[in-house]
C-alpha atoms as a PDB file:
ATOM      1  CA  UNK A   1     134.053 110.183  49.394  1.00  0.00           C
ATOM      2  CA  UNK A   2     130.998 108.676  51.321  1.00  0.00           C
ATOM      3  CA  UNK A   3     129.405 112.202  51.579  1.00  0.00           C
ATOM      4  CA  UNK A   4     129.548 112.823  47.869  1.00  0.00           C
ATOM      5  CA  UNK A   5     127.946 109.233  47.763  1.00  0.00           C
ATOM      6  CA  UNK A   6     125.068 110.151  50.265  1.00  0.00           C
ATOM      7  CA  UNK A   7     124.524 113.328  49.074  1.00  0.00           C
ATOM      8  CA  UNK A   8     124.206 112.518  45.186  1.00  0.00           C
ATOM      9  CA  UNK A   9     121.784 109.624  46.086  1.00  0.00           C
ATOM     10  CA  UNK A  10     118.563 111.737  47.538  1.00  0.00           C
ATOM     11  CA  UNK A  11     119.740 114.348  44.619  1.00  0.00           C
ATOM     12  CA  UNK A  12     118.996 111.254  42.117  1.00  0.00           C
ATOM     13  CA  UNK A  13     115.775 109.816  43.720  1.00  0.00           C
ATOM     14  CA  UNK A  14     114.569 113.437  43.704  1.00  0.00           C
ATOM     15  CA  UNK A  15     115.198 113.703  40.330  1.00  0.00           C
ATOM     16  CA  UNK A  16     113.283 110.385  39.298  1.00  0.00           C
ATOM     17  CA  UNK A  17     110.825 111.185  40.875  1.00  0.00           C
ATOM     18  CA  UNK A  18     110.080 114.543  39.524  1.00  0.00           C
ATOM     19  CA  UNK A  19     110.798 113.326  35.970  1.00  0.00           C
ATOM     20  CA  UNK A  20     107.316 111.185  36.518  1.00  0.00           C
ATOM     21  CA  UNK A  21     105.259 114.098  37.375  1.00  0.00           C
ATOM     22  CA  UNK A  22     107.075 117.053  35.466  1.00  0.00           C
ATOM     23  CA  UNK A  23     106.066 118.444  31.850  1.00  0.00           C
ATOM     24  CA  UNK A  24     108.631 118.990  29.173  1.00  0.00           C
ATOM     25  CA  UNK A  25     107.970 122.668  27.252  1.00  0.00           C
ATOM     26  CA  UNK A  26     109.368 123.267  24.236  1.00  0.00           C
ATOM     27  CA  UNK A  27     108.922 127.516  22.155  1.00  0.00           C
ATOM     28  CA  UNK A  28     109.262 128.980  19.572  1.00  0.00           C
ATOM     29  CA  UNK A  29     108.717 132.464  18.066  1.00  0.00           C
ATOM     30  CA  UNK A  30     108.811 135.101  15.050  1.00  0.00           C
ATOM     31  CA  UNK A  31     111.847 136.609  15.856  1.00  0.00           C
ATOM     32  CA  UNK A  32     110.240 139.864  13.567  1.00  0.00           C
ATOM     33  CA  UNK A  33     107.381 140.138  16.380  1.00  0.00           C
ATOM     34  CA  UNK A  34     107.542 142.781  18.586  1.00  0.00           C
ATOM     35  CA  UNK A  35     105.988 141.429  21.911  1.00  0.00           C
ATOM     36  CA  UNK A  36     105.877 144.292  23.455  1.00  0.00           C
ATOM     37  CA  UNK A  37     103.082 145.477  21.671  1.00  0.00           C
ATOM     38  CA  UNK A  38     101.125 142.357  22.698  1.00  0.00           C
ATOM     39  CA  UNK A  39      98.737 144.058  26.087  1.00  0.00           C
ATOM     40  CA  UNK A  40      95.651 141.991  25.309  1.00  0.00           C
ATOM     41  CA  UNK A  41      93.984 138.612  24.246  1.00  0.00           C
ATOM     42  CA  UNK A  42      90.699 137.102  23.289  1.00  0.00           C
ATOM     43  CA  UNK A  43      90.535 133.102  22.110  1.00  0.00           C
ATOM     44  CA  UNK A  44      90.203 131.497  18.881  1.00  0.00           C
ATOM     45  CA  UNK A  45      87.445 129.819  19.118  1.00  0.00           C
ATOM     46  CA  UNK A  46      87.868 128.577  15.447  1.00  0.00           C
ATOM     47  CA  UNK A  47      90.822 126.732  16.123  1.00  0.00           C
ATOM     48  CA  UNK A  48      89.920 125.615  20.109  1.00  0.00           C
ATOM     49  CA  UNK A  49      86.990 123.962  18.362  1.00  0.00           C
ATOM     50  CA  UNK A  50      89.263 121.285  16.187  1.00  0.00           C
ATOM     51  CA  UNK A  51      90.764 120.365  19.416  1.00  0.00           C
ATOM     52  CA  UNK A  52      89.858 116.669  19.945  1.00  0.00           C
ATOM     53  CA  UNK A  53      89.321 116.262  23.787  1.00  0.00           C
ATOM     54  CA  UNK A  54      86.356 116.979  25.792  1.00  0.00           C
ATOM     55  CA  UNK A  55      84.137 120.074  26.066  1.00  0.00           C
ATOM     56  CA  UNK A  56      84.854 119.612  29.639  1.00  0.00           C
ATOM     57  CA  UNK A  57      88.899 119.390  29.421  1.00  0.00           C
ATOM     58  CA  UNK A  58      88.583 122.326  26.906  1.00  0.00           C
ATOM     59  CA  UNK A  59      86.913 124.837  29.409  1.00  0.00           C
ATOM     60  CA  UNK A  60      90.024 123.399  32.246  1.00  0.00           C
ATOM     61  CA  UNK A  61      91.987 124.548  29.684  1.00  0.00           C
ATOM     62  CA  UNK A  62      91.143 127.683  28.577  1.00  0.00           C
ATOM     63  CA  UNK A  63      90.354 128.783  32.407  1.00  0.00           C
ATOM     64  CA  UNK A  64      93.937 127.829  33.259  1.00  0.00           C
ATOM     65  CA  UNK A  65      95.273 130.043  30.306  1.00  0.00           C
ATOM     66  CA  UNK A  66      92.433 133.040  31.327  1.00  0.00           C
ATOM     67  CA  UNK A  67      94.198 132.769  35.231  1.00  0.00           C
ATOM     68  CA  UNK A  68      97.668 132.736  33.430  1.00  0.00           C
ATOM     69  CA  UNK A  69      97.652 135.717  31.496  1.00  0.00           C
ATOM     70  CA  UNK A  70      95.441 137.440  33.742  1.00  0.00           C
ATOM     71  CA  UNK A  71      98.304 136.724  36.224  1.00  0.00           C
ATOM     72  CA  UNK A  72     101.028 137.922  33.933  1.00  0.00           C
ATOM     73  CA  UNK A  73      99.760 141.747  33.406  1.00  0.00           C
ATOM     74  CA  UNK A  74      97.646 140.612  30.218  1.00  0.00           C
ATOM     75  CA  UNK A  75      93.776 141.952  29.562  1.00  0.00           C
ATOM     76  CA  UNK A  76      90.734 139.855  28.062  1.00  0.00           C
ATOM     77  CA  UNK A  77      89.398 141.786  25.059  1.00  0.00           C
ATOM     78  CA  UNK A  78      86.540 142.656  22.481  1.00  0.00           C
ATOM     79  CA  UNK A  79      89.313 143.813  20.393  1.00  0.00           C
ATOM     80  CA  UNK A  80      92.775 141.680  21.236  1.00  0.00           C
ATOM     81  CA  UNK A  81      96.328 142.185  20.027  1.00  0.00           C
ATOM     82  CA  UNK A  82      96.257 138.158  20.040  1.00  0.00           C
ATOM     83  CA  UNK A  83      94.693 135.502  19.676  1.00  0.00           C
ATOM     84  CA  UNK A  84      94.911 132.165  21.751  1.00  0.00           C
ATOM     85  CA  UNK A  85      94.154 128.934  20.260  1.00  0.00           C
ATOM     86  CA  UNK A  86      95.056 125.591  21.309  1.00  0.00           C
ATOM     87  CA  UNK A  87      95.143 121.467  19.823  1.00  0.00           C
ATOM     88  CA  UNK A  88      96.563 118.497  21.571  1.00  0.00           C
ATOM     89  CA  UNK A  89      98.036 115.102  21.023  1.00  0.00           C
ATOM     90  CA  UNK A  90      97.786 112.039  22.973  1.00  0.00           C
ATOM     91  CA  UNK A  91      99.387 109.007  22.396  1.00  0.00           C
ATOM     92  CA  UNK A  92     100.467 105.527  24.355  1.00  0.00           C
ATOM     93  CA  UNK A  93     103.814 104.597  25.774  1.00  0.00           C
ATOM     94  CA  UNK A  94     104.400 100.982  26.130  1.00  0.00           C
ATOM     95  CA  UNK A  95     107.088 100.455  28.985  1.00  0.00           C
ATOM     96  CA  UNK A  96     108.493  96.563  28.654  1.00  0.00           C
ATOM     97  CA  UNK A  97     111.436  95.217  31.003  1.00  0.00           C
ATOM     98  CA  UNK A  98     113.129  92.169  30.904  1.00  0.00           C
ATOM     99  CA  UNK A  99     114.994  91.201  34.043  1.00  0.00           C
ATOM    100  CA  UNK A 100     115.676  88.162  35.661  1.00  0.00           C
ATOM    101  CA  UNK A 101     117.643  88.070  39.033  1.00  0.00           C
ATOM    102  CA  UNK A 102     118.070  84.765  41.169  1.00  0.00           C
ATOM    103  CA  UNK A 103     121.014  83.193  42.620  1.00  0.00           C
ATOM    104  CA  UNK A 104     123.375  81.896  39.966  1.00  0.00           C
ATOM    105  CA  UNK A 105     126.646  80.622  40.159  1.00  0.00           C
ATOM    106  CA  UNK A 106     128.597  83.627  41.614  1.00  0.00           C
ATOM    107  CA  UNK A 107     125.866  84.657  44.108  1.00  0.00           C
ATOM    108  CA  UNK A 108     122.520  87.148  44.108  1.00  0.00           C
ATOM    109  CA  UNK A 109     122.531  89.014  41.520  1.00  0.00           C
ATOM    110  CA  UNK A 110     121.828  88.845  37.452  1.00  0.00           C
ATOM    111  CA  UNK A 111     122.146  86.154  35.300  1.00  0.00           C
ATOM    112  CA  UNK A 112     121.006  85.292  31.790  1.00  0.00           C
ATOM    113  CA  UNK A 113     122.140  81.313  31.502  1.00  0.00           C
ATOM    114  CA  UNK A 114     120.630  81.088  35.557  1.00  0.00           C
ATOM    115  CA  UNK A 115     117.481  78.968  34.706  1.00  0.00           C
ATOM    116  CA  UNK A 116     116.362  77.760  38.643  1.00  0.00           C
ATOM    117  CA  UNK A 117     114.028  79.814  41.199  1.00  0.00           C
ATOM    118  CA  UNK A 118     114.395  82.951  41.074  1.00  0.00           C
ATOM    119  CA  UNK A 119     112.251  86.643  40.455  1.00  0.00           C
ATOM    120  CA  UNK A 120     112.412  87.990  37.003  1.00  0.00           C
ATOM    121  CA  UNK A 121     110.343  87.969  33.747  1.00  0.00           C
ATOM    122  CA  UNK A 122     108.817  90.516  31.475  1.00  0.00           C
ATOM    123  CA  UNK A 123     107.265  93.960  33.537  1.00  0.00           C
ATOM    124  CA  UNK A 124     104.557  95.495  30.947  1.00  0.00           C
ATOM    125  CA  UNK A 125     103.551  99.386  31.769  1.00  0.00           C
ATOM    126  CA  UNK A 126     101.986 101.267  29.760  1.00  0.00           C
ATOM    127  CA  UNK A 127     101.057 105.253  30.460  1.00  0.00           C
ATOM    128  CA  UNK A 128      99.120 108.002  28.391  1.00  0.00           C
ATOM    129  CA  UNK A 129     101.651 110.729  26.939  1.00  0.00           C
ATOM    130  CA  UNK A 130      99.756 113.803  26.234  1.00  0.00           C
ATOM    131  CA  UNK A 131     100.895 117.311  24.351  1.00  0.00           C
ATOM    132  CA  UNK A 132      98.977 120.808  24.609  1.00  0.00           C
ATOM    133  CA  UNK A 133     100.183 122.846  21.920  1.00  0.00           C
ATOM    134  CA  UNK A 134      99.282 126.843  22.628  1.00  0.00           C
ATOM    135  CA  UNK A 135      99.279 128.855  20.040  1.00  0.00           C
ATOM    136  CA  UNK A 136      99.321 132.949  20.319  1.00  0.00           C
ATOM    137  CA  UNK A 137      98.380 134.489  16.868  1.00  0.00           C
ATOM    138  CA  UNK A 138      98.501 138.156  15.925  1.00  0.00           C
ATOM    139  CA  UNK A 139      95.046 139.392  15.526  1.00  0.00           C
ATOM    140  CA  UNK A 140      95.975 141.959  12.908  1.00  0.00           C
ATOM    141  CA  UNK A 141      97.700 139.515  10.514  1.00  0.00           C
ATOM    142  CA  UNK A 142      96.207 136.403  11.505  1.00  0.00           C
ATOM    143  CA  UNK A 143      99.839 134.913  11.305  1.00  0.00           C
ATOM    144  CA  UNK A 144     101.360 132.566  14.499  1.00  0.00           C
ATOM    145  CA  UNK A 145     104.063 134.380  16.547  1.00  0.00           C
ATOM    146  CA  UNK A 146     104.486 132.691  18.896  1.00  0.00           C
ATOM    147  CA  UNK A 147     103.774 128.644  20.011  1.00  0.00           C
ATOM    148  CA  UNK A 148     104.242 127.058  23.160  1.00  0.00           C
ATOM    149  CA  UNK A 149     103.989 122.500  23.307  1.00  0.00           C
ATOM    150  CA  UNK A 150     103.926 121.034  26.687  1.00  0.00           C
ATOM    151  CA  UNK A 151     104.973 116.833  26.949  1.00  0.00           C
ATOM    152  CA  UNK A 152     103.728 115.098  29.832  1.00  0.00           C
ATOM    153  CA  UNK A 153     102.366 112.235  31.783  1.00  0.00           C
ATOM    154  CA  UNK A 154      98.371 112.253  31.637  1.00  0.00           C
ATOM    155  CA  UNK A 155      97.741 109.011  33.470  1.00  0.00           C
ATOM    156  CA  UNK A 156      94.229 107.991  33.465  1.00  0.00           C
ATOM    157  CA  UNK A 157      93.360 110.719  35.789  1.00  0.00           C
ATOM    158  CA  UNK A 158      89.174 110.356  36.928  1.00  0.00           C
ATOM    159  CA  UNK A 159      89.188 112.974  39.952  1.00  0.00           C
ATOM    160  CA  UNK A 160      88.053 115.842  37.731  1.00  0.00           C
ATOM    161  CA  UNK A 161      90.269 118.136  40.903  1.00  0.00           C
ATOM    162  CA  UNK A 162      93.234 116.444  40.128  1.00  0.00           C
ATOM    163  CA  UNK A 163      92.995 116.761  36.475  1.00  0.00           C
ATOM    164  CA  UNK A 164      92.299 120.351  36.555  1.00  0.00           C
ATOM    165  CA  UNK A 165      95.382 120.459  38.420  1.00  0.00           C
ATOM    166  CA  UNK A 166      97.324 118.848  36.037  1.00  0.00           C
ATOM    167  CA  UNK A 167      95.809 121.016  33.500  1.00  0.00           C
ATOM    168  CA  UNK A 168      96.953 124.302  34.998  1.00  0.00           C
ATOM    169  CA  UNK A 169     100.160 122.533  35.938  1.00  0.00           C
ATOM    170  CA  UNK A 170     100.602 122.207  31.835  1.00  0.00           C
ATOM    171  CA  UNK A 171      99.417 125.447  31.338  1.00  0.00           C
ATOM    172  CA  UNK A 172     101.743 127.043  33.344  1.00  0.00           C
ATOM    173  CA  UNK A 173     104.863 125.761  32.699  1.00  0.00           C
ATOM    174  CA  UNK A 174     103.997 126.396  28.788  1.00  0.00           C
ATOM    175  CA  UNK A 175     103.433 129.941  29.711  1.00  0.00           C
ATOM    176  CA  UNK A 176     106.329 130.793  31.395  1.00  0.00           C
ATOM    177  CA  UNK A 177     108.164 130.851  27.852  1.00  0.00           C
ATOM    178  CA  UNK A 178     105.792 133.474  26.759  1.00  0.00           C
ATOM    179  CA  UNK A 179     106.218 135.870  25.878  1.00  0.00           C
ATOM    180  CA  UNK A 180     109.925 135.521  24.641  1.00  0.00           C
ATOM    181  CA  UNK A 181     112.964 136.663  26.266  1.00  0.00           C
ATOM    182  CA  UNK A 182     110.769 137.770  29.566  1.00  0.00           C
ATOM    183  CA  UNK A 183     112.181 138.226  32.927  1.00  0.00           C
ATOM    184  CA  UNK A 184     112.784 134.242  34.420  1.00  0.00           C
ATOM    185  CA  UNK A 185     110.513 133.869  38.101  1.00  0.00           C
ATOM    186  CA  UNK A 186     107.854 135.599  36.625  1.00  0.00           C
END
């Protein structure tokens, strides 16, 4: 019984821990497109221009998608079978927890009618929650077949490295979805 105990613990911490840092990636798709027929890509520059962040966090962006695609078999081109266009969302999280531990009656631990020394109060966190929506039109029709959202932790991140790794951390795991029903690893 203690191993299970020992082993599940580092599984947990693990898991908290990666929860902080990870992005959640949610597709969907035309279920009528026929992927297969999708070998190049150029990028929509109408519809990357609406997106509200920087010029700067645009072009980390759109060079993370470029290495992406260009990594996954696809060709940049004068005359695509898609188009690639992207818009985000940002909003705040406010974090707020109540605790109060001191000794009370019983011993250390929690108690709401305890009202002597003691560690507790009100812990206020807030954090940035940003979403990259990618969207892969078909250049023929000019319709959306396919659209890829990635959740995450932005933090206020001002080491312009460390944001362009987050960026192509985003990227990627959006892009693994695409296209649909592709081989899992890659």
């Amino acid at each position: 019984m203690k191993k299970i105990k020992i082993a599940v613990i580092p599984v947990f911490v693990l898991l908290l821990f990666s929860s902080c840092t990870s992005v959640r990636v949610l597709s969907d798709y035309d279920q009528k497109a026929n992927f297969n027929n999708y070998k190049s890509y150029a990028f929509y520059k109408t519809g990357i221009d609406k997106a509200q962040i920087s010029d700067l966090d645009k072009k980390r962006i759109l060079k993370a998608i470029d290495g992406e695609m260009t990594y996954r078999g696809f060709q940049k081109s004068e005359n695509p079978d898609v188009l690639i266009s992207i818009f985000t969302k940002e909003k705040e999280q406010v974090d707020i927890y109540n605790n109060y531990w001191g000794m009370g009656y019983y011993g250390w631990g929690w108690n709401p009618w305890y009202w002597g020394p003691g560690w507790g109060g009100s812990n206020v966190s807030t954090r940035t929650e940003g979403s990259l929506y990618i969207d892969i039109i078909d250049a023929k029709t000019k319709e959306l077949v396919w659209q890829g959202k990635g959740v995450g932790n932005l933090g206020n991140i001002e080491n312009p490295e460390r944001k362009e790794k987050r960026i192509r951390e985003f990227v990627t795991e959006i892009l693994k979805a695409y296209p649909p029903n592709a081989i899992a690893g890659r």
